[in-house]
C-alpha atoms as a PDB file:
ATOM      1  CA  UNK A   1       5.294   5.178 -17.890  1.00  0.00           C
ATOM      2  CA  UNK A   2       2.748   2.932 -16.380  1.00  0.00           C
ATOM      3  CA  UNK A   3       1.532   5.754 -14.359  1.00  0.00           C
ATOM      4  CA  UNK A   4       0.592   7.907 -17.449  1.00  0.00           C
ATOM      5  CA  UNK A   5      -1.008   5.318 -18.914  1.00  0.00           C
ATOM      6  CA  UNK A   6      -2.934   4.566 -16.132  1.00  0.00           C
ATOM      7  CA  UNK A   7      -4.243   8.436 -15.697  1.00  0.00           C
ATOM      8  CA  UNK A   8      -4.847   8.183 -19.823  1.00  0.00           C
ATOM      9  CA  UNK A   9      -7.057   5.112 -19.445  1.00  0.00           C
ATOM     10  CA  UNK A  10      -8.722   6.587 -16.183  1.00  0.00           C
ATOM     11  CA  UNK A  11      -8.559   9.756 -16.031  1.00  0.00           C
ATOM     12  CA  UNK A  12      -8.405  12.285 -13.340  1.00  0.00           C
ATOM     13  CA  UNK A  13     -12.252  13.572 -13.676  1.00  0.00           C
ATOM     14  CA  UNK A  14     -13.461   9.721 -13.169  1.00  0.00           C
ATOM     15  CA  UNK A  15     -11.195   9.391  -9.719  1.00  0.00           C
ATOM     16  CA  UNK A  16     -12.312  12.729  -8.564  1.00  0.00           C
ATOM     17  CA  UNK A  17     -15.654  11.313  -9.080  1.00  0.00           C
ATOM     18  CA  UNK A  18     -15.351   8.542  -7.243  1.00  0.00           C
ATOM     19  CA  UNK A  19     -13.664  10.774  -4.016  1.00  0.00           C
ATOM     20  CA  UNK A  20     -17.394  12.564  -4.004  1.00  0.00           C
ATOM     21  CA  UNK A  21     -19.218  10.106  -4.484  1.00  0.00           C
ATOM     22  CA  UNK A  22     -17.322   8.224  -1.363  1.00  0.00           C
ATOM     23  CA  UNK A  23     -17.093  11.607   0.323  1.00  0.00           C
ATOM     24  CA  UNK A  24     -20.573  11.715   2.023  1.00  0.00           C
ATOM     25  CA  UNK A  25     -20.641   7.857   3.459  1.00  0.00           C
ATOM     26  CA  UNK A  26     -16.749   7.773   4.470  1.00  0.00           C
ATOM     27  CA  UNK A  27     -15.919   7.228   8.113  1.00  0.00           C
ATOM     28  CA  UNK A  28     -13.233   9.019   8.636  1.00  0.00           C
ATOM     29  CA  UNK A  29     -11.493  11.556  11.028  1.00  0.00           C
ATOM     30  CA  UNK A  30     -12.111  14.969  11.186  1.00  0.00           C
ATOM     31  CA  UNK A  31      -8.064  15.289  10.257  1.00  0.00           C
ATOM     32  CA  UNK A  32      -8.544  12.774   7.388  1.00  0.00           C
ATOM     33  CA  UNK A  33     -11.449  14.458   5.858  1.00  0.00           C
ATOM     34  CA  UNK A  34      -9.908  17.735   5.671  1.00  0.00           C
ATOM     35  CA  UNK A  35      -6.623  15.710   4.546  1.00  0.00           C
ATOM     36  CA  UNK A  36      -9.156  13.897   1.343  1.00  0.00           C
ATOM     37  CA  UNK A  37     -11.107  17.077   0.650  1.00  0.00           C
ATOM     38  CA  UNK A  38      -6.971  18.895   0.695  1.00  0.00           C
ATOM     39  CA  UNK A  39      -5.809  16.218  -1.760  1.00  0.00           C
ATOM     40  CA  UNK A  40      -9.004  16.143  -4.384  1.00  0.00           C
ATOM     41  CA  UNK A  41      -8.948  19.475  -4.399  1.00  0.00           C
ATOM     42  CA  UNK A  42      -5.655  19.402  -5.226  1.00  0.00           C
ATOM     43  CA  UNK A  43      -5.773  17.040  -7.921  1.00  0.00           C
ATOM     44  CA  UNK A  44      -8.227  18.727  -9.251  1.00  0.00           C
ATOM     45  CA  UNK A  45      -6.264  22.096  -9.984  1.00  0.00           C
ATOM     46  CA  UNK A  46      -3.319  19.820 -10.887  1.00  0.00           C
ATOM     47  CA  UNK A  47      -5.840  18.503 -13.703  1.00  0.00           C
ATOM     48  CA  UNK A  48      -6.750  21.804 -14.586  1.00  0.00           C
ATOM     49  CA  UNK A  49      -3.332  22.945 -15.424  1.00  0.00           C
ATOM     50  CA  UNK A  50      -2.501  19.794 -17.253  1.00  0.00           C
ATOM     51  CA  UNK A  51      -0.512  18.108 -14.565  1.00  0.00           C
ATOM     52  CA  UNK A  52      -2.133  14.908 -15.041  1.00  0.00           C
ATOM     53  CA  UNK A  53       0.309  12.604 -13.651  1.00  0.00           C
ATOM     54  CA  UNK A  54       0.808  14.506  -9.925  1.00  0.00           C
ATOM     55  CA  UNK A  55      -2.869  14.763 -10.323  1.00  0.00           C
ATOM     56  CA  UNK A  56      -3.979  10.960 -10.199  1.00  0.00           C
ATOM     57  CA  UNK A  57      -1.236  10.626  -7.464  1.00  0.00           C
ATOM     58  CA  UNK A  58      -2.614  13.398  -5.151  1.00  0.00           C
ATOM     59  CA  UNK A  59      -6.387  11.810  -6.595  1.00  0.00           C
ATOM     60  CA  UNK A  60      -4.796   8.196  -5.221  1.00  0.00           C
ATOM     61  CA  UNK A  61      -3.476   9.444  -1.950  1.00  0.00           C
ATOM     62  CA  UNK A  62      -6.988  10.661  -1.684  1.00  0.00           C
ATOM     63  CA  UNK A  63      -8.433   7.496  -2.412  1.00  0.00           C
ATOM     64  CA  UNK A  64      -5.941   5.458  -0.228  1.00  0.00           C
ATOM     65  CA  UNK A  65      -6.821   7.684   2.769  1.00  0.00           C
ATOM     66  CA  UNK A  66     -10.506   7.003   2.233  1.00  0.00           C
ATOM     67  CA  UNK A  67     -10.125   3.187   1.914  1.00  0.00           C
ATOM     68  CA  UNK A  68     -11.147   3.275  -1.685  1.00  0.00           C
ATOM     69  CA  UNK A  69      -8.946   0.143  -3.605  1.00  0.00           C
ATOM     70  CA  UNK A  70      -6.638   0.265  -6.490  1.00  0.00           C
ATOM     71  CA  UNK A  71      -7.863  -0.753  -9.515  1.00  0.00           C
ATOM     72  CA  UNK A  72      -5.581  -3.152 -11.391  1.00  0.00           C
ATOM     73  CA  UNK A  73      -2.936  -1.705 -13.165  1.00  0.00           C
ATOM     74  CA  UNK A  74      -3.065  -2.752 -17.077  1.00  0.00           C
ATOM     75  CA  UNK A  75       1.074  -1.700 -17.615  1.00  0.00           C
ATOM     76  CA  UNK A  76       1.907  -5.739 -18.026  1.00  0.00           C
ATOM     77  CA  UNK A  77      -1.160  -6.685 -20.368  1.00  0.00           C
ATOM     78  CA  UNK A  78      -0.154  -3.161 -22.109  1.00  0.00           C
ATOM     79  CA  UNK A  79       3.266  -3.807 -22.806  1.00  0.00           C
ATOM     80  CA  UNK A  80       2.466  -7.854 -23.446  1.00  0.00           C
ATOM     81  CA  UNK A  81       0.145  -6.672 -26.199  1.00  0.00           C
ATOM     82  CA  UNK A  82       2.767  -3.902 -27.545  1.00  0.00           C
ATOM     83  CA  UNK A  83       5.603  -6.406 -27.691  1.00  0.00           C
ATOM     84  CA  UNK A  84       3.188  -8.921 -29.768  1.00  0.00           C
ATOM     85  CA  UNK A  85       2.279  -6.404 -32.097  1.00  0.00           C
ATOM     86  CA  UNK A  86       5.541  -5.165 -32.973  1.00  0.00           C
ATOM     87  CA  UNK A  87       7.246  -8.745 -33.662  1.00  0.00           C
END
């Protein structure tokens, strides 16, 4: 659950984003390149066909690969504001 609603509130197009726009600057291996540009490219057709979920974790294995950090996860606040609302 926390994963979908991290890819909802993110979004695949936004982390495919940031892949290019680390893409050019990244020093990396010629094997990890090809492994970053394999992975985007693969969340990107994942995207396409609605898989949004495998998307954002190819996307992130991308992104882990390249260095590029996490951001926070919002599933706690999320479900700390959900409970308060529904009491």
């Amino acid at each position: 659950m926390c994963l979908s609603s991290f890819a909802l509130a993110h979004g695949c197009p936004g982390e495919i984003k940031k892949i290019d726009a680390a893409i050019p600057t990244a020093k990396l291996s010629a094997a990890d390149m090809t492994k970053v540009k394999s992975l985007r490219a693969k969340g990107e057709e994942q995207h396409k066909a609605g898989q949004h979920t495998e998307s954002m974790v190819s996307l992130g294995e991308a992104k882990k690969t390249m260095g590029i950090p996490k951001e926070p996860k919002e599933c706690t606040k999320s479900k700390k504001t959900t409970n308060s609302q529904n009491q």
